[in-house]
C-alpha atoms as a PDB file:
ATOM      1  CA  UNK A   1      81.898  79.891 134.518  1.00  0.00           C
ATOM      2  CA  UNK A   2      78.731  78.596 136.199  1.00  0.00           C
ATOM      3  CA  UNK A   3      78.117  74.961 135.635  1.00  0.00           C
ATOM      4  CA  UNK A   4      74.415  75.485 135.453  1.00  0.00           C
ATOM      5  CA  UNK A   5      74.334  77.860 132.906  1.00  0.00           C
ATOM      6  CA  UNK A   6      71.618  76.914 130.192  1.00  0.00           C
ATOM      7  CA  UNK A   7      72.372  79.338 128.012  1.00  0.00           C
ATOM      8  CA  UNK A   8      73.928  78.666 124.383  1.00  0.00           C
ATOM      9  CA  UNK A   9      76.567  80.694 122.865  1.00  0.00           C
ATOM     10  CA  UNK A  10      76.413  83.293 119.552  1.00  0.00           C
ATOM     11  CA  UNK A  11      74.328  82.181 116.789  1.00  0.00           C
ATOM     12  CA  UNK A  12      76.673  80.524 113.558  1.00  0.00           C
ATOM     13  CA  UNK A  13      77.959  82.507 110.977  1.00  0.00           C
ATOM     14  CA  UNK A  14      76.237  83.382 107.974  1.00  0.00           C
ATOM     15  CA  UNK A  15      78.202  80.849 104.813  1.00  0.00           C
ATOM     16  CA  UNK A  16      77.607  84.412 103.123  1.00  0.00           C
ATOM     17  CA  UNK A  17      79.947  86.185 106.110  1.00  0.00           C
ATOM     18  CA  UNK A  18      82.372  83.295 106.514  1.00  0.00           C
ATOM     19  CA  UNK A  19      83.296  82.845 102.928  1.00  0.00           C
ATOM     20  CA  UNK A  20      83.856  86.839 103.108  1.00  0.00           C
ATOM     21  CA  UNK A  21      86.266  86.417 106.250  1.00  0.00           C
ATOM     22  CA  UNK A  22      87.997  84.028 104.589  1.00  0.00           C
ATOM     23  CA  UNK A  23      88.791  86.132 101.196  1.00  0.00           C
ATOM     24  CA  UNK A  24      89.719  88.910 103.028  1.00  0.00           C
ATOM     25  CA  UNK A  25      91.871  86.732 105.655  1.00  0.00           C
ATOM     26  CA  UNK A  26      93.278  85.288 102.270  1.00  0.00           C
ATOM     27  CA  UNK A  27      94.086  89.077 101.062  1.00  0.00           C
ATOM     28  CA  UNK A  28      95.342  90.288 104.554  1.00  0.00           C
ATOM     29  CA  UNK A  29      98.190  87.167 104.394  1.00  0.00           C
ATOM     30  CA  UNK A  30      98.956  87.943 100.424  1.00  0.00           C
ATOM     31  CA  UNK A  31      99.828  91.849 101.146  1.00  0.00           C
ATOM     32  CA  UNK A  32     101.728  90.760 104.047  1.00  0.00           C
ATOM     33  CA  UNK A  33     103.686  88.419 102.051  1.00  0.00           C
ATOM     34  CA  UNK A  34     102.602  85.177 103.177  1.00  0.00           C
ATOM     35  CA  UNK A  35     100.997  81.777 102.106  1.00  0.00           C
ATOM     36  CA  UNK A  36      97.412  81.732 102.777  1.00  0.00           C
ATOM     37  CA  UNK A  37      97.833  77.226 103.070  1.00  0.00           C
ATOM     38  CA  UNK A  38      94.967  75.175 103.545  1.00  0.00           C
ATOM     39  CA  UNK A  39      96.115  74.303 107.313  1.00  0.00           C
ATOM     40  CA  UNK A  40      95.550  78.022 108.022  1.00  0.00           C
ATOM     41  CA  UNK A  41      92.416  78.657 105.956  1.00  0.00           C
ATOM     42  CA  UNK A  42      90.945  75.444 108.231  1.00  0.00           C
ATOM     43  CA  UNK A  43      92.145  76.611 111.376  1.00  0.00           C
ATOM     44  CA  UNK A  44      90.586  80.097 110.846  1.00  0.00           C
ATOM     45  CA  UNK A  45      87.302  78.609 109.376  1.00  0.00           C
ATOM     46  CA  UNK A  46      87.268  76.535 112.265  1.00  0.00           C
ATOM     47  CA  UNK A  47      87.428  79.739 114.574  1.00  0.00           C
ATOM     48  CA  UNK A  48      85.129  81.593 112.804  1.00  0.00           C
ATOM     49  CA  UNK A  49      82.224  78.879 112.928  1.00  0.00           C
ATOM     50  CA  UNK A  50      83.247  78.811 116.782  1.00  0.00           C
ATOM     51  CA  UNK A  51      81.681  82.467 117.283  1.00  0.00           C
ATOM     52  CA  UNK A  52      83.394  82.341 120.437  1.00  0.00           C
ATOM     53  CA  UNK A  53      86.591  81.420 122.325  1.00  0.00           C
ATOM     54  CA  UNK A  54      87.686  78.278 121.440  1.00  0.00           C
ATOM     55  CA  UNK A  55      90.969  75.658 123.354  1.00  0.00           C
ATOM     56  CA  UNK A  56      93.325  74.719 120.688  1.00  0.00           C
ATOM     57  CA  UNK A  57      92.558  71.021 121.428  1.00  0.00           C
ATOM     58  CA  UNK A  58      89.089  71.343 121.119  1.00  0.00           C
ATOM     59  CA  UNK A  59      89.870  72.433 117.338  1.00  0.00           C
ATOM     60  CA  UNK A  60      91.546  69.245 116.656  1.00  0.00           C
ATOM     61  CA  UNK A  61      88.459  67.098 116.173  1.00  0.00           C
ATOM     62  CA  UNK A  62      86.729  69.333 114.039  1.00  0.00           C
ATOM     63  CA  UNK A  63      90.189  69.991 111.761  1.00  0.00           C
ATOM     64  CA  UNK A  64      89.246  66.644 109.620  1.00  0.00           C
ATOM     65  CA  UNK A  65      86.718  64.007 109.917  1.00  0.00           C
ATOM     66  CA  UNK A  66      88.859  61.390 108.355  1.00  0.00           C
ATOM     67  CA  UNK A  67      92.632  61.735 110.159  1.00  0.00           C
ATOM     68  CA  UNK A  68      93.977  62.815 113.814  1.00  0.00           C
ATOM     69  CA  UNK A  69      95.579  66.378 113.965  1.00  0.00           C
ATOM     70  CA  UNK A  70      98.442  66.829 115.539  1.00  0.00           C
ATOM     71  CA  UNK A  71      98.645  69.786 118.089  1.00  0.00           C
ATOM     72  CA  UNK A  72     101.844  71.713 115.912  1.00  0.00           C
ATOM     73  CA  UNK A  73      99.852  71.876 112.971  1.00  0.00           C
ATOM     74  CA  UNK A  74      96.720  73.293 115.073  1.00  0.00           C
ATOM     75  CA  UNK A  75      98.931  75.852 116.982  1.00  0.00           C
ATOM     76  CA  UNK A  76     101.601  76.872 114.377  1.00  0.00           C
ATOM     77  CA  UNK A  77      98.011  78.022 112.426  1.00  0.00           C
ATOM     78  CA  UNK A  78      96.750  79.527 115.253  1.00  0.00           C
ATOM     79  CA  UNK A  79     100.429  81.573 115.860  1.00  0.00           C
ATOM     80  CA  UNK A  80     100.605  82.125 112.237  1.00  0.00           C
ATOM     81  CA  UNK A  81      96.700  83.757 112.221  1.00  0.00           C
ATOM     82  CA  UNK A  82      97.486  86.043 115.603  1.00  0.00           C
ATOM     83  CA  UNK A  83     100.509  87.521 114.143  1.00  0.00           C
ATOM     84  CA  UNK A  84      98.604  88.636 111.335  1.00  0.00           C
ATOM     85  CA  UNK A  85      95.646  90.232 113.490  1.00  0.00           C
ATOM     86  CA  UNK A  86      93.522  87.351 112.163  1.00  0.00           C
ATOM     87  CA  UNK A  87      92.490  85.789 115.524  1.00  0.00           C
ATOM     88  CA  UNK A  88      93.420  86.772 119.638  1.00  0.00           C
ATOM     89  CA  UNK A  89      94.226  84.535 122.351  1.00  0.00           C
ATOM     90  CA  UNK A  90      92.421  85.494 125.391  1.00  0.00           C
ATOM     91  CA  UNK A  91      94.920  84.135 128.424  1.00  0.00           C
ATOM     92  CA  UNK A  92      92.795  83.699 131.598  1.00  0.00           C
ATOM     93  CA  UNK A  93      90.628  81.048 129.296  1.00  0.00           C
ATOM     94  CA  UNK A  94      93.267  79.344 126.879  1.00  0.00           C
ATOM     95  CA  UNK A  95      91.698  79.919 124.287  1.00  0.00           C
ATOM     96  CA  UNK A  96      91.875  82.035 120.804  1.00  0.00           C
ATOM     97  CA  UNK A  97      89.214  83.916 118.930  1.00  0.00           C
ATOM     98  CA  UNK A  98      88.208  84.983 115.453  1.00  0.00           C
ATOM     99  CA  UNK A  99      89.510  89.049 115.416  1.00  0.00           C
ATOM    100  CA  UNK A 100      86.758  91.497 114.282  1.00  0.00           C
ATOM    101  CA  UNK A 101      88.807  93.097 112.471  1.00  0.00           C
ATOM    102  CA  UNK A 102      91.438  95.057 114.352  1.00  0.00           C
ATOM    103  CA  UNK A 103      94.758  94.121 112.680  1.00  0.00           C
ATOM    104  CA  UNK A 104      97.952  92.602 114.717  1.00  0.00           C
ATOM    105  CA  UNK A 105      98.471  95.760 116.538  1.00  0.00           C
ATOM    106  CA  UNK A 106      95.101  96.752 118.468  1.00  0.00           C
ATOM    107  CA  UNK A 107      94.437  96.499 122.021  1.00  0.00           C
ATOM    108  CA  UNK A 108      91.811  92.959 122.247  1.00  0.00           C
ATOM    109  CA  UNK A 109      88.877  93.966 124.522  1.00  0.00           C
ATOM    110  CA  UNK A 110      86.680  91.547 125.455  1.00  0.00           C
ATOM    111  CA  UNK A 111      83.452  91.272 127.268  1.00  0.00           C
ATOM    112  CA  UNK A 112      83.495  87.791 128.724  1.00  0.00           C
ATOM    113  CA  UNK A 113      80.507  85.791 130.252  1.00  0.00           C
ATOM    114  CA  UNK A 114      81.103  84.263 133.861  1.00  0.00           C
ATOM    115  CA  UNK A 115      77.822  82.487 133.376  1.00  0.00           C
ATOM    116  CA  UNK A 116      77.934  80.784 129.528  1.00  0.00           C
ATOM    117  CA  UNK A 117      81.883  81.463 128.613  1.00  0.00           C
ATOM    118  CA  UNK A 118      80.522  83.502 125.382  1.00  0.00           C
ATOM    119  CA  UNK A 119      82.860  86.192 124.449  1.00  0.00           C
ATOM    120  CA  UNK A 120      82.721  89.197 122.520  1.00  0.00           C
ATOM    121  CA  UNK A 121      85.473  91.120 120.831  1.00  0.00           C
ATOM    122  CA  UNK A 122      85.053  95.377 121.418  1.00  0.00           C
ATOM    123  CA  UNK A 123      86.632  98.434 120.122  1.00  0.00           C
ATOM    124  CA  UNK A 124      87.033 100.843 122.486  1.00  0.00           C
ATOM    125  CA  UNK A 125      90.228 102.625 121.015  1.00  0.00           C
ATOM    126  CA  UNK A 126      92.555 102.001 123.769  1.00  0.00           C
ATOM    127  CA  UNK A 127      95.697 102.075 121.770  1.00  0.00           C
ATOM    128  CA  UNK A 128      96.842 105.244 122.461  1.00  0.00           C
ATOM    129  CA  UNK A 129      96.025 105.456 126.147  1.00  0.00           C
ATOM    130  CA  UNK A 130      97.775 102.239 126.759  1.00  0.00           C
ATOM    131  CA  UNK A 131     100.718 103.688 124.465  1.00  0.00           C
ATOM    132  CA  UNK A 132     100.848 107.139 126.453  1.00  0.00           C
ATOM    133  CA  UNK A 133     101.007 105.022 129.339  1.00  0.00           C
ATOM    134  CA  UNK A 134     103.803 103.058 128.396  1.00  0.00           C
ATOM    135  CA  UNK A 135     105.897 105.884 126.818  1.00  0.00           C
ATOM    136  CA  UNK A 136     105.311 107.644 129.925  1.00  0.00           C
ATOM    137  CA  UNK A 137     107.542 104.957 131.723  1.00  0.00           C
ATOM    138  CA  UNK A 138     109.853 104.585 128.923  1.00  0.00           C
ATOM    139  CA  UNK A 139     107.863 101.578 128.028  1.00  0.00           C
ATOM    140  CA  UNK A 140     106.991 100.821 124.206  1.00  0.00           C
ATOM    141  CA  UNK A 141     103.758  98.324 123.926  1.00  0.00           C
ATOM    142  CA  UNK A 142     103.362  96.522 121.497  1.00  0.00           C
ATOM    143  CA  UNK A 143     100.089  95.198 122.154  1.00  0.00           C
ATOM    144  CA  UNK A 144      97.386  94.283 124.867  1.00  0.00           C
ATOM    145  CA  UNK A 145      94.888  92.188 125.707  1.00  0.00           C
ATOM    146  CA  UNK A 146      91.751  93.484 127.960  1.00  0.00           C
ATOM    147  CA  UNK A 147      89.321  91.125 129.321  1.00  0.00           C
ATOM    148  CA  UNK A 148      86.463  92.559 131.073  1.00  0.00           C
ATOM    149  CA  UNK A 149      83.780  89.992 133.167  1.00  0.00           C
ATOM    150  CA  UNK A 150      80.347  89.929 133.435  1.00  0.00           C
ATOM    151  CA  UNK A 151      76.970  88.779 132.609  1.00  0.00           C
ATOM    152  CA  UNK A 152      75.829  88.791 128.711  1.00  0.00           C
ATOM    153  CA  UNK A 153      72.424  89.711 127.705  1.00  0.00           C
ATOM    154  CA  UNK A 154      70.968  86.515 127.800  1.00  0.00           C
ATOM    155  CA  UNK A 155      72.598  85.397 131.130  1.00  0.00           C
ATOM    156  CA  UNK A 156      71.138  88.265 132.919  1.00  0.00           C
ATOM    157  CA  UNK A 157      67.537  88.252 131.230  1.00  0.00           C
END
């Protein structure tokens, strides 16, 4: 990223949209058989309010205004919210992201700003190519992660 970028990120979430993505984060963990805990509901809040990629440690502060975090409970939420689709990590930044939606086995595309870090989470249905691929090699994938670079709107206006 460019140092003198002076542009901000994605606007907040609506209260309207978050309390929504929590419900139905809520209902995905229920049908799956799991505990939708209060750790988890934060941790996935705290992404959501993000709007953009976000470093594990950089949730800790925000987790509780009136008591330290500790990392394991940050991380075993984040691990807990990827396997269920709920949120990505995007390697080449460290850091995880809200999902739009895509379940826990879609190929993550995103379209990442090299001037003001934002990121944005596409679906361009690249499951089966990346499957043909695979199977074409004797290879079965169970997933993928695409990050494409760039300028976003506001960095190139």
């Amino acid at each position: 990223m460019d140092s003198t970028c002076s542009h901000g990120g994605d606007a907040p979430i609506s209260e309207a949209r978050l309390r929504a993505s929590l419900l139905r984060a809520e209902e995905v963990a229920t049908k799956e058989g799991e505990k939708w805990t209060p750790n988890r509901a934060r941790v996935y809040e705290l992404l959501l309010r993000a709007g953009g990629p976000v470093k594990a440690y950089d949730l800790m502060p925000a987790y509780s205004a009136d008591k330290a975090t500790k990392p394991p409970t940050v991380y075993r939420a984040l691990e807990f919210l990827e396997g269920l689709g709920l949120a990505h990590r995007i390697p080449s930044l460290s850091a995880f992201m809200a999902c739009n939606d895509g379940g826990p086995t879609h190929a993550a595309s995103f379209l990442i700003c090299t001037c003001c870090g934002s990121a944005e989470e596409i679906t361009p249905d690249l499951a089966p190519i990346i499957s043909r691929a695979g199977l074409r090699r004797g290879f079965e994938p169970h997933g993928a992660t695409l990050e494409i670079r760039g300028l976003c709107q506001n960095c190139r206006d």
